[in-house]
C-alpha atoms as a PDB file:
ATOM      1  CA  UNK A   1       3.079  18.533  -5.299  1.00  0.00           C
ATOM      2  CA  UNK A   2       3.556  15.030  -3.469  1.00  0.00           C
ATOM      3  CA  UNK A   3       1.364  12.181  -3.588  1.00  0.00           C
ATOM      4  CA  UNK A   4       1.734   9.244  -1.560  1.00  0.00           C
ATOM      5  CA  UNK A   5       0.436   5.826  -2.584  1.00  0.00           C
ATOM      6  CA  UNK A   6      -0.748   2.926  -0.340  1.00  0.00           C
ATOM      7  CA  UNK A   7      -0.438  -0.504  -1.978  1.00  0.00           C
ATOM      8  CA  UNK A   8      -1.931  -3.575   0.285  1.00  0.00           C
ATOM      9  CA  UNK A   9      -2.974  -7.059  -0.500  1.00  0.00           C
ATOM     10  CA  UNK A  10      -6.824  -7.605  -1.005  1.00  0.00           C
ATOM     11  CA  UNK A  11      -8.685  -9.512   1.354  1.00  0.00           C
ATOM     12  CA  UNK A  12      -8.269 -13.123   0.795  1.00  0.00           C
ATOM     13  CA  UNK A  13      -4.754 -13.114  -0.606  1.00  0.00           C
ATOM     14  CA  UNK A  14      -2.467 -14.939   1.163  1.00  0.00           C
ATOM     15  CA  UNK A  15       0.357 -12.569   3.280  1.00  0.00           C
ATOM     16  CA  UNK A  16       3.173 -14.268   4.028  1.00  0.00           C
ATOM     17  CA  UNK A  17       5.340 -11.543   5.332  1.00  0.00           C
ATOM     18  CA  UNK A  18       2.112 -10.497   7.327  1.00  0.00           C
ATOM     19  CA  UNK A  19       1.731 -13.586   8.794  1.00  0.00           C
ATOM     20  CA  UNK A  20       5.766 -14.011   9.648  1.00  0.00           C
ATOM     21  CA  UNK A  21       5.559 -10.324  11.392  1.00  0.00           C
ATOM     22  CA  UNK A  22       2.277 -11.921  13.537  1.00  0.00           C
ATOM     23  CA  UNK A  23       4.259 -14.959  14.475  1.00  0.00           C
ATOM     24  CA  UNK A  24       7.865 -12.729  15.591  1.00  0.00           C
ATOM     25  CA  UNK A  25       5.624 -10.783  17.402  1.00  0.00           C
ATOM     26  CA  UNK A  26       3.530 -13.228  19.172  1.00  0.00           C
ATOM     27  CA  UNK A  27       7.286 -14.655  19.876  1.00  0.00           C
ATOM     28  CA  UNK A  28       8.212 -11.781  21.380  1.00  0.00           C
ATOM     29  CA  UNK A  29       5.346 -11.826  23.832  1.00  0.00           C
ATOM     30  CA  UNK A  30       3.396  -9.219  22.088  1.00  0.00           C
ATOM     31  CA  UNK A  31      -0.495 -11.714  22.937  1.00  0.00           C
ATOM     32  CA  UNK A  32      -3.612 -10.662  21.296  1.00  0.00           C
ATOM     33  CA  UNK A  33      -2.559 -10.082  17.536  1.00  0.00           C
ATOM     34  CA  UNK A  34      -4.724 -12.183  15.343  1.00  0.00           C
ATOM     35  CA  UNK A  35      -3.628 -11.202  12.177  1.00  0.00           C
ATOM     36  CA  UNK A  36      -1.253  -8.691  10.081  1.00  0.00           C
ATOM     37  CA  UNK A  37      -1.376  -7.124   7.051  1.00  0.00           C
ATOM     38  CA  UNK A  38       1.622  -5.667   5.604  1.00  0.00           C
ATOM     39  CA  UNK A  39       1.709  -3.015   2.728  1.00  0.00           C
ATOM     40  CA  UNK A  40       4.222  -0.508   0.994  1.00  0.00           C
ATOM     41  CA  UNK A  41       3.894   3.205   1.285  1.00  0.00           C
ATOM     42  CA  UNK A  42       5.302   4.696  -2.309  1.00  0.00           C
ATOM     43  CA  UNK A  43       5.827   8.679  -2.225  1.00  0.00           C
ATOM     44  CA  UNK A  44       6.279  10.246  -5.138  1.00  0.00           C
ATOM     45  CA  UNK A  45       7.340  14.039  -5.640  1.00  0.00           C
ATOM     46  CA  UNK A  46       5.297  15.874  -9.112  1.00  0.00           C
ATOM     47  CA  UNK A  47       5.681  18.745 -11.284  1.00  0.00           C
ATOM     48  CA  UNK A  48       2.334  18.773 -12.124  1.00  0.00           C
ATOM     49  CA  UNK A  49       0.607  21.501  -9.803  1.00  0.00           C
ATOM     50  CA  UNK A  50      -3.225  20.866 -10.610  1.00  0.00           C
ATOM     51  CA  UNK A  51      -4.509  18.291  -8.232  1.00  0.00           C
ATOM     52  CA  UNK A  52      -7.210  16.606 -10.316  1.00  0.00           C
ATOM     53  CA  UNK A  53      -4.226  16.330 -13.091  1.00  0.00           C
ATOM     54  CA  UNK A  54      -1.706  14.731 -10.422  1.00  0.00           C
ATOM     55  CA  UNK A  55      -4.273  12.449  -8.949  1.00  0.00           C
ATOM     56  CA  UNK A  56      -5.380  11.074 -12.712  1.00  0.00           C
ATOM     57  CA  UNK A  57      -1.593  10.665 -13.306  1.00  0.00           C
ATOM     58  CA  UNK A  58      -0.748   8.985 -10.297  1.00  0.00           C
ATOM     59  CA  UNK A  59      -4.370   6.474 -10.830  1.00  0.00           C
ATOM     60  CA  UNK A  60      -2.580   5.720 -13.956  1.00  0.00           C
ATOM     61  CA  UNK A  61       0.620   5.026 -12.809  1.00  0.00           C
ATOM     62  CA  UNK A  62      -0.766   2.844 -10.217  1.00  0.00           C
ATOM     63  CA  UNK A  63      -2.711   0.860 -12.900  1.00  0.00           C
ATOM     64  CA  UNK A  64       0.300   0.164 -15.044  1.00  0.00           C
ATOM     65  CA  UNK A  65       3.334  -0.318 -12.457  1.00  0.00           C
ATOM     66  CA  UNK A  66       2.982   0.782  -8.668  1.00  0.00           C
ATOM     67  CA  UNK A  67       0.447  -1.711  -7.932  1.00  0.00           C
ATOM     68  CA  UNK A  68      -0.777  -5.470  -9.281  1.00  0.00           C
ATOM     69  CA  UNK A  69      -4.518  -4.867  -9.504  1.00  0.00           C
ATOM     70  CA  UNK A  70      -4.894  -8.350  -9.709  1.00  0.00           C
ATOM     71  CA  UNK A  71      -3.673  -9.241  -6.409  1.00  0.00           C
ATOM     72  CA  UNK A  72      -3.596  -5.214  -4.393  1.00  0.00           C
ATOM     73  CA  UNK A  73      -5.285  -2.406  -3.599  1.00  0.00           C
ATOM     74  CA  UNK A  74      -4.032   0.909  -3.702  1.00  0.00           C
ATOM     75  CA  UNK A  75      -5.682   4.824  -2.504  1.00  0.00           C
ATOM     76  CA  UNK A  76      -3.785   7.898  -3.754  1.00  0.00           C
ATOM     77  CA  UNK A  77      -3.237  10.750  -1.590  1.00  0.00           C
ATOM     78  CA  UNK A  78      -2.207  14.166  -2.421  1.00  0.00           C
ATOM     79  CA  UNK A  79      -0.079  15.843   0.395  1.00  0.00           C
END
């Protein structure tokens, strides 16, 4: 079974890469984007074949290492 985690920056936490793509792209002549948020995509492949089992596992993982709850969001998805 794969899962695949998205990890982005709450609301109200400063983005600096975010804001650096908005700027390039604004440079580039791309008008009209007020704001960017950029995130990591983390897919992981599991053994474990029961999805309520893979998705508690993965929640867990995501508490203690794939994500800073302090400062990120995350949603797991089982593909």
């Amino acid at each position: 079974m794969k899962a695949r985690v998205h990890v982005m920056l709450k609301d109200g936490v400063l983005d600096p890469q975010g804001e650096a793509v908005r700027h390039a792209l604004g440079t580039l002549g791309f008008e009209g984007v007020e704001g960017v948020r950029q995130g990591k995509v983390i897919e992981l492949d599991l053994a474990e074949s029961d999805a309520g089992k893979a998705k508690e596992a993965v929640t867990e993982m995501c508490e203690k290492l794939l994500a800073n709850t302090v400062i990120e969001s995350y949603s797991v998805e089982l593909v």
